[in-house]
N, C-alpha and C. Protein backbone atom coordinates (compact mmCIF):
# COMPACT_ATOMS: atom_id res chain seq x y z
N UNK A 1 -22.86 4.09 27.04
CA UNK A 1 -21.95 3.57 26.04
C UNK A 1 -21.20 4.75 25.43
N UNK A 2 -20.22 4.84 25.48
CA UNK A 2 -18.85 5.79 24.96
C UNK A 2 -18.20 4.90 23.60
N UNK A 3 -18.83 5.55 22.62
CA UNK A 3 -18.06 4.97 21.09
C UNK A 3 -16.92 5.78 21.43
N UNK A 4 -15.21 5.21 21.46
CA UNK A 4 -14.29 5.74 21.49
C UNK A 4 -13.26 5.46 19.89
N UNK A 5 -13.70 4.93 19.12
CA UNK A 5 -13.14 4.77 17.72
C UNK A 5 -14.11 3.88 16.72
N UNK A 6 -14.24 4.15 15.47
CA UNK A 6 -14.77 3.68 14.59
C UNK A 6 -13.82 3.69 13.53
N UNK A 7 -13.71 2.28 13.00
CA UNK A 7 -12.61 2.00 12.21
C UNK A 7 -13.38 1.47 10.55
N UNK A 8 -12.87 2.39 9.14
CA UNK A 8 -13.61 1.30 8.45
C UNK A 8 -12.52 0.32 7.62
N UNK A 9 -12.84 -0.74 8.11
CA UNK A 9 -11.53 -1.47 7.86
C UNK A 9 -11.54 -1.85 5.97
N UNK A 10 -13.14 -1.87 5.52
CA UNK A 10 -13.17 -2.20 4.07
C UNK A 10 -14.29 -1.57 3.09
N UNK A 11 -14.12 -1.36 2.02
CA UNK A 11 -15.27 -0.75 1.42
C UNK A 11 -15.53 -1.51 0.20
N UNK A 12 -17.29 -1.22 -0.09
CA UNK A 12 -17.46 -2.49 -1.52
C UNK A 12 -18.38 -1.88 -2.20
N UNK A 13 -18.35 -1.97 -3.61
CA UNK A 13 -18.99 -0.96 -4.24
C UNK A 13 -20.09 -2.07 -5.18
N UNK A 14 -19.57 -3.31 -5.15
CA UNK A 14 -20.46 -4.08 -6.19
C UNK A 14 -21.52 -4.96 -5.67
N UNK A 15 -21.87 -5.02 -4.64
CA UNK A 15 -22.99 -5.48 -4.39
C UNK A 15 -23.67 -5.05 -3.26
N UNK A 16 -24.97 -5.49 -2.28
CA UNK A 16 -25.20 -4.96 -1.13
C UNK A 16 -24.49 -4.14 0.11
N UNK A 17 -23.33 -5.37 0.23
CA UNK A 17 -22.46 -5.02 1.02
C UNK A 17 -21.57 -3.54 0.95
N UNK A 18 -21.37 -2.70 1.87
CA UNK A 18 -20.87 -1.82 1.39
C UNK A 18 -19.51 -1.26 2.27
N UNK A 19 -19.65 -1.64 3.47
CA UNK A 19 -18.31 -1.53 4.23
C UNK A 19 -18.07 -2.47 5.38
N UNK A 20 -16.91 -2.89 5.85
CA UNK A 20 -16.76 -3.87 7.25
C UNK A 20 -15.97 -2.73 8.09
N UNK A 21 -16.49 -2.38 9.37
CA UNK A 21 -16.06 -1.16 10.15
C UNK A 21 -15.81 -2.62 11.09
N UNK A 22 -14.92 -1.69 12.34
CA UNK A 22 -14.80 -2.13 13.55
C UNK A 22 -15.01 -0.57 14.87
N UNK A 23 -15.56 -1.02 15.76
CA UNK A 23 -16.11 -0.03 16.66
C UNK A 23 -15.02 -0.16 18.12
N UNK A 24 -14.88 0.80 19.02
CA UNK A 24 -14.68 0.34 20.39
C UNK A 24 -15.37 1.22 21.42
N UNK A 25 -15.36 0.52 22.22
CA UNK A 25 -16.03 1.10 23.12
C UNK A 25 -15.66 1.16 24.58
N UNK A 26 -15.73 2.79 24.71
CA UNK A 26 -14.78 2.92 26.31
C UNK A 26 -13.35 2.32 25.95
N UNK A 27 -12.94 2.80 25.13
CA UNK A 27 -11.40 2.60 24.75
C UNK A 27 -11.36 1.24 24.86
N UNK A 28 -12.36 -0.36 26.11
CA UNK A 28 -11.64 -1.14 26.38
C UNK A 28 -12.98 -2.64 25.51
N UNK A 29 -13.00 -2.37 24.93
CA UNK A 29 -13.80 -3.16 24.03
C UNK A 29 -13.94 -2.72 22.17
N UNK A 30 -13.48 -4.37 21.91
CA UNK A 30 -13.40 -3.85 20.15
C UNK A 30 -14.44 -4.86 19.60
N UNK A 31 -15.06 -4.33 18.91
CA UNK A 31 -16.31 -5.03 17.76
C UNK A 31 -15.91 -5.08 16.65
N UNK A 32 -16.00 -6.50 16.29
CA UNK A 32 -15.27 -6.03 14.59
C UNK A 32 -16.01 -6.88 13.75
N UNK A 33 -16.22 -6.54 12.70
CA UNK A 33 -16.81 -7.66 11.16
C UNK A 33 -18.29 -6.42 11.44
N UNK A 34 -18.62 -5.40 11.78
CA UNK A 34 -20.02 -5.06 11.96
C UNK A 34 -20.03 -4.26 10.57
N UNK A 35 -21.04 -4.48 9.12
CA UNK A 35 -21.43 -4.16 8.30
C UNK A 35 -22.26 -3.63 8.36
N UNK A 36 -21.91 -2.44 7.33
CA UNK A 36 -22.65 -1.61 6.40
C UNK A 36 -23.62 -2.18 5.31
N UNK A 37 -24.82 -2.35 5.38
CA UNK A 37 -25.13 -2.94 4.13
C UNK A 37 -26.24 -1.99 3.63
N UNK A 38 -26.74 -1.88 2.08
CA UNK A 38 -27.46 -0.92 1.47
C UNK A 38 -28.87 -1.73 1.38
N UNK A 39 -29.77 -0.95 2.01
CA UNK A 39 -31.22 -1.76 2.32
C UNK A 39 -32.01 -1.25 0.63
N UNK A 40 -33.22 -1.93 0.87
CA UNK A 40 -34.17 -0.84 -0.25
C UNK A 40 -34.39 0.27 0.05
N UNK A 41 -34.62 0.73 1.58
CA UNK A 41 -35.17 2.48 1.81
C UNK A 41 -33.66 3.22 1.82
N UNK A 42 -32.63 2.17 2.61
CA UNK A 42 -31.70 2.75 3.35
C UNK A 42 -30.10 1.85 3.69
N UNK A 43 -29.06 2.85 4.04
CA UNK A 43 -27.90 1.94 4.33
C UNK A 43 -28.71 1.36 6.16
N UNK A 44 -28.07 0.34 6.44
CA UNK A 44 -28.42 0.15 7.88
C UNK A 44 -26.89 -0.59 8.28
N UNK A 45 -27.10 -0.57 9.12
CA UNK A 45 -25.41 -1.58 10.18
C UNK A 45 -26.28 -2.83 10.73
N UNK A 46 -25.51 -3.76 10.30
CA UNK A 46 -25.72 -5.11 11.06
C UNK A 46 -24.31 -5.71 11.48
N UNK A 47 -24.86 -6.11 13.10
CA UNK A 47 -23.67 -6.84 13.91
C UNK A 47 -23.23 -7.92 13.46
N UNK A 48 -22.24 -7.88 14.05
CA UNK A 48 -21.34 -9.81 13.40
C UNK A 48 -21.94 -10.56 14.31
N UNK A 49 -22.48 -11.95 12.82
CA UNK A 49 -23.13 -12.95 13.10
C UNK A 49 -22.44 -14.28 12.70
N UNK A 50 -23.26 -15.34 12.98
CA UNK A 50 -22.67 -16.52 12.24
C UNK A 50 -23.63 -17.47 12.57
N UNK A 51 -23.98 -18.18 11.42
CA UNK A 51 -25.10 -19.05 11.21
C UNK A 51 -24.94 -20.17 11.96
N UNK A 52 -26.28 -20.25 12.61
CA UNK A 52 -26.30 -21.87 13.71
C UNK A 52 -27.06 -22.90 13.20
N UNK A 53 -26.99 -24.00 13.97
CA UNK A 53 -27.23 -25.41 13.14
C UNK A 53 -28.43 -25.49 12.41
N UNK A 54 -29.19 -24.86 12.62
CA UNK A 54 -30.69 -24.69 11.61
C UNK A 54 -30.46 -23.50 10.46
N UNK A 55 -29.53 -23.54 9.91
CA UNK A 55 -29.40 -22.11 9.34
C UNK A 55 -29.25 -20.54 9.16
N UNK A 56 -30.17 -20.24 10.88
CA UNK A 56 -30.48 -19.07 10.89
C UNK A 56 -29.29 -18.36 11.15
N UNK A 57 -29.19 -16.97 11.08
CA UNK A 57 -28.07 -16.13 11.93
C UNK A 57 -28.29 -15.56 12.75
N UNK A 58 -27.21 -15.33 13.41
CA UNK A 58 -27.59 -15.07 14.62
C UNK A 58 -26.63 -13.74 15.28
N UNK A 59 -26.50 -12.64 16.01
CA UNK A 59 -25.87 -11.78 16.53
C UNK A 59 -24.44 -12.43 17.36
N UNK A 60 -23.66 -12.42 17.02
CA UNK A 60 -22.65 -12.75 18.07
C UNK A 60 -22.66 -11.55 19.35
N UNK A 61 -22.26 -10.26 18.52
CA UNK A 61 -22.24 -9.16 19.49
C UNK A 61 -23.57 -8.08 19.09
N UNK A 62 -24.18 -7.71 19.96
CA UNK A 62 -25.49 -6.36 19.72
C UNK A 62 -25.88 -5.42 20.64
N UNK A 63 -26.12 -4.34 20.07
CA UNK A 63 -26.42 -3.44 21.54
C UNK A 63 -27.70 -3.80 22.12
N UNK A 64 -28.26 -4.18 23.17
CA UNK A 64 -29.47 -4.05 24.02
C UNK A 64 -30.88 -3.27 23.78
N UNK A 65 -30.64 -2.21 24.07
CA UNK A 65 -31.60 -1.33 24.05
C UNK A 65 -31.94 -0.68 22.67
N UNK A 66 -32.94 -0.02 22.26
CA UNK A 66 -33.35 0.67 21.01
C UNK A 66 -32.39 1.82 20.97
N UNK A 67 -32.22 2.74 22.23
CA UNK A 67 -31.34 3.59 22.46
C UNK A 67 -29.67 3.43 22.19
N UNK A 68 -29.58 2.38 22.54
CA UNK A 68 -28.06 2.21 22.33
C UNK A 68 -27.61 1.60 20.44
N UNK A 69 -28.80 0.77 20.03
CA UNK A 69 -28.74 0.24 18.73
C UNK A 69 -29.00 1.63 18.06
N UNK A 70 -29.40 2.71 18.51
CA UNK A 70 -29.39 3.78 17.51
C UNK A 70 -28.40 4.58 17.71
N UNK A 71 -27.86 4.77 18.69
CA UNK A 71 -26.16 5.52 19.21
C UNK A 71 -25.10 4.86 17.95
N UNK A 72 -25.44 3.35 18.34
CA UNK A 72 -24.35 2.70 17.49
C UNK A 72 -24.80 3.29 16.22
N UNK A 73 -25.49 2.56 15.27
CA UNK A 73 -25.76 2.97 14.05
C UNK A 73 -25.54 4.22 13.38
N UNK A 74 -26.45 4.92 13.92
CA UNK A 74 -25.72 6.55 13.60
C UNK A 74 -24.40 6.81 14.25
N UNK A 75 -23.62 6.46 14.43
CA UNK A 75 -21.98 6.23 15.04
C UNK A 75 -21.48 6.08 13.59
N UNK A 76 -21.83 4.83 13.18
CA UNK A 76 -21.48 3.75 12.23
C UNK A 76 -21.23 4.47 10.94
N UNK A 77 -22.83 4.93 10.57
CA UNK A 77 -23.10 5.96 9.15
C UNK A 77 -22.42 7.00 9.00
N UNK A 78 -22.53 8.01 10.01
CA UNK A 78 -22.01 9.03 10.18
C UNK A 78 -20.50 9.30 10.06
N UNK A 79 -19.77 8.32 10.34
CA UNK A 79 -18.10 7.74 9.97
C UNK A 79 -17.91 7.28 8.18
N UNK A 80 -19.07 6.27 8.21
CA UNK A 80 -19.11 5.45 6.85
C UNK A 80 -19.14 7.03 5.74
N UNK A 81 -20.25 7.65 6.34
CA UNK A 81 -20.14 8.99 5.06
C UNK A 81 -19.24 9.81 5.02
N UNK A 82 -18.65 10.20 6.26
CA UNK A 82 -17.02 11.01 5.81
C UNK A 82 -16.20 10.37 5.52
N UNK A 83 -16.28 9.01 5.54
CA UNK A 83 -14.94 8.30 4.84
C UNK A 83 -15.08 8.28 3.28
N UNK A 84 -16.58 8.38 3.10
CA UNK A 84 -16.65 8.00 1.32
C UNK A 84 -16.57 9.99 0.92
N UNK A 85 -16.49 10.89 1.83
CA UNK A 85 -16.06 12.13 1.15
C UNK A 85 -14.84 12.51 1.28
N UNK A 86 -14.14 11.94 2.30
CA UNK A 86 -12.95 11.99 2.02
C UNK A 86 -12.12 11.07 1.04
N UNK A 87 -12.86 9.81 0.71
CA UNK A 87 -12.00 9.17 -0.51
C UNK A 87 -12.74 10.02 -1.64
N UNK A 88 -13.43 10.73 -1.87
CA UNK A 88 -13.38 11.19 -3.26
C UNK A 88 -12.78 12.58 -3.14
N UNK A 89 -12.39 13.02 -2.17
CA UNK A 89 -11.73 14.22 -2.13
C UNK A 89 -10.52 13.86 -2.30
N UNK A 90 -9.97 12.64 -1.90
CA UNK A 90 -8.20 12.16 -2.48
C UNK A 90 -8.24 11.66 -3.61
N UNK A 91 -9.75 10.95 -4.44
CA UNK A 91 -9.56 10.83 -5.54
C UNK A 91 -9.36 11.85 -6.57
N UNK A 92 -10.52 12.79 -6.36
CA UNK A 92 -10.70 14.12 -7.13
C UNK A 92 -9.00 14.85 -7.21
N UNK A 93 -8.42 14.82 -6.20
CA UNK A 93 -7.23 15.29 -5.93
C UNK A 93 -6.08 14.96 -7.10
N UNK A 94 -6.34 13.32 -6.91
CA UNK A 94 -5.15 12.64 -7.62
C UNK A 94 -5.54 12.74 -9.49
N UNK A 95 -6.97 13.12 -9.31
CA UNK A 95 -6.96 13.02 -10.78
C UNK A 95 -6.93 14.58 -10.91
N UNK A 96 -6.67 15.10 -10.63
CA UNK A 96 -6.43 16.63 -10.64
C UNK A 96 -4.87 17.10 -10.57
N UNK A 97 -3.60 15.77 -10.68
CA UNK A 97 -2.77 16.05 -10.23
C UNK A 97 -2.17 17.10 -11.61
N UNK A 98 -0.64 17.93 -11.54
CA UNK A 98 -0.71 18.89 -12.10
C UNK A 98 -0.43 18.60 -13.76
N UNK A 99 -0.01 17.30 -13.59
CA UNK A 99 0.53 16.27 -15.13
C UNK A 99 -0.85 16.30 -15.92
N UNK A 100 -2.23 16.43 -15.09
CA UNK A 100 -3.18 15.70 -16.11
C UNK A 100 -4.24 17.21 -16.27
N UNK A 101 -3.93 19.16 -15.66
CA UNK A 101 -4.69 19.70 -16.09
C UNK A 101 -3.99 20.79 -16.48
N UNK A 102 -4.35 21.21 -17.91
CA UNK A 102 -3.32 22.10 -18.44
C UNK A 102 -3.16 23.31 -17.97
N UNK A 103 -2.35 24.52 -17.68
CA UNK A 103 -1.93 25.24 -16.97
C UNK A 103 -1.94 24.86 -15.59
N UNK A 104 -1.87 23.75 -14.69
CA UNK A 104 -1.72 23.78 -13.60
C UNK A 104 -0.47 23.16 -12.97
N UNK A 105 0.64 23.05 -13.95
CA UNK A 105 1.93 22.85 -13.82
C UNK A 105 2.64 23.90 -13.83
N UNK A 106 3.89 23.48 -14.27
CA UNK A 106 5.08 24.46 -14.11
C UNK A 106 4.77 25.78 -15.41
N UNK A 107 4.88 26.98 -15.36
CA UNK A 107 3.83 27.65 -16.11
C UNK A 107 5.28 27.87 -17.03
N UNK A 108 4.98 28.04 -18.67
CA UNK A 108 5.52 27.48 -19.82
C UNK A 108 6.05 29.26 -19.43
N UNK A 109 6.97 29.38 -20.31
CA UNK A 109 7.64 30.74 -19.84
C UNK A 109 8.39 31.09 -21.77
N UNK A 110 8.07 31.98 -21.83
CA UNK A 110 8.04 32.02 -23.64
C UNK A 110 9.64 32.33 -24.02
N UNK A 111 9.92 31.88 -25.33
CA UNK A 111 11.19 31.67 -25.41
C UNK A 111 11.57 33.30 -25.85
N UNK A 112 12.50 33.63 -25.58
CA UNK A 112 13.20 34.83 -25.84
C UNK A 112 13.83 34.81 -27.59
N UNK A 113 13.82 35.08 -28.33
CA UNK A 113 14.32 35.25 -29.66
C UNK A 113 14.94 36.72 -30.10
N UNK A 114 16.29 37.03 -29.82
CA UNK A 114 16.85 38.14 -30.43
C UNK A 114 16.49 38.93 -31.29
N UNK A 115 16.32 38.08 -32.45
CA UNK A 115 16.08 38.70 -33.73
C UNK A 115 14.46 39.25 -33.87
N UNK A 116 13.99 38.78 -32.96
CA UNK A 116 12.59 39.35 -33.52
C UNK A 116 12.46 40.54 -32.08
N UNK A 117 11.30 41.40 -32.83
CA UNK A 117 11.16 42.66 -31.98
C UNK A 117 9.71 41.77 -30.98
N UNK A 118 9.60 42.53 -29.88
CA UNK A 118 8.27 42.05 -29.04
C UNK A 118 6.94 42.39 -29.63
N UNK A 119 6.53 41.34 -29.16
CA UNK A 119 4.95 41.56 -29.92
C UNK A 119 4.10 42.61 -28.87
N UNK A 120 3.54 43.80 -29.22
CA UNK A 120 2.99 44.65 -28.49
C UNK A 120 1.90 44.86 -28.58
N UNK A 121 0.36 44.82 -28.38
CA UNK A 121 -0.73 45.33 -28.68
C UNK A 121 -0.82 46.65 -28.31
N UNK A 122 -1.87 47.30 -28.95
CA UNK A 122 -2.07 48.95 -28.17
C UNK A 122 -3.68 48.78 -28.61
């Protein structure tokens, strides 16, 4: 299995749920709705499901093997966590812009006054 893109299409901060990614694979297969959700020990990825006539849910799409369900997953996380450091690195950014930290604008340049002599320390 060749993960050739991991997409995170959504992120959620207020309850379990925490992102909806989409995966492909071998450029010619796309997985999509596969969640991020925050366990008690741990985040884990669960495949897109949809509940059948007795309630239960069920996998629409899943990897096979233990080997391949752990390729995916750590695929999954490993994307999910540079996306949440790169949104706080564009957040940190934007609240850092040069309007909101003092001296990091246009630098104030002191007014010239004729009449008075320069102020000199020694």
């Amino acid at each position: 299995m060749n993960i050739t893109d991991i997409r995170i299409r959504r992120t959620y901060q207020d309850a379990r749920l925490r992102a909806v990614v989409s995966v492909t694979i071998d450029n010619d297969l796309a997985i999509h709705d596969i969640k991020v959700i925050e366990g008690p020990q741990r985040l884990f990825v669960a495949m897109p499901s949809r509940r059948d006539e007795s309630g239960i849910y069920r996998d629409i799409a899943h990897p096979i093997s233990p080997q391949a369900r752990k390729e995916l997953e750590d695929a999954v996380l490993t994307r999910y966590q540079d996306h949440l450091r790169q949104s706080q690195i564009t957040e940190l950014g934007s609240a850092l812009s040069a309007s909101s930290v003092p001296g990091m604008g246009t630098p104030e340049v002191p007014i010239a006054h004729p009449d008075r002599s320069p102020f000199v320390l020694h």
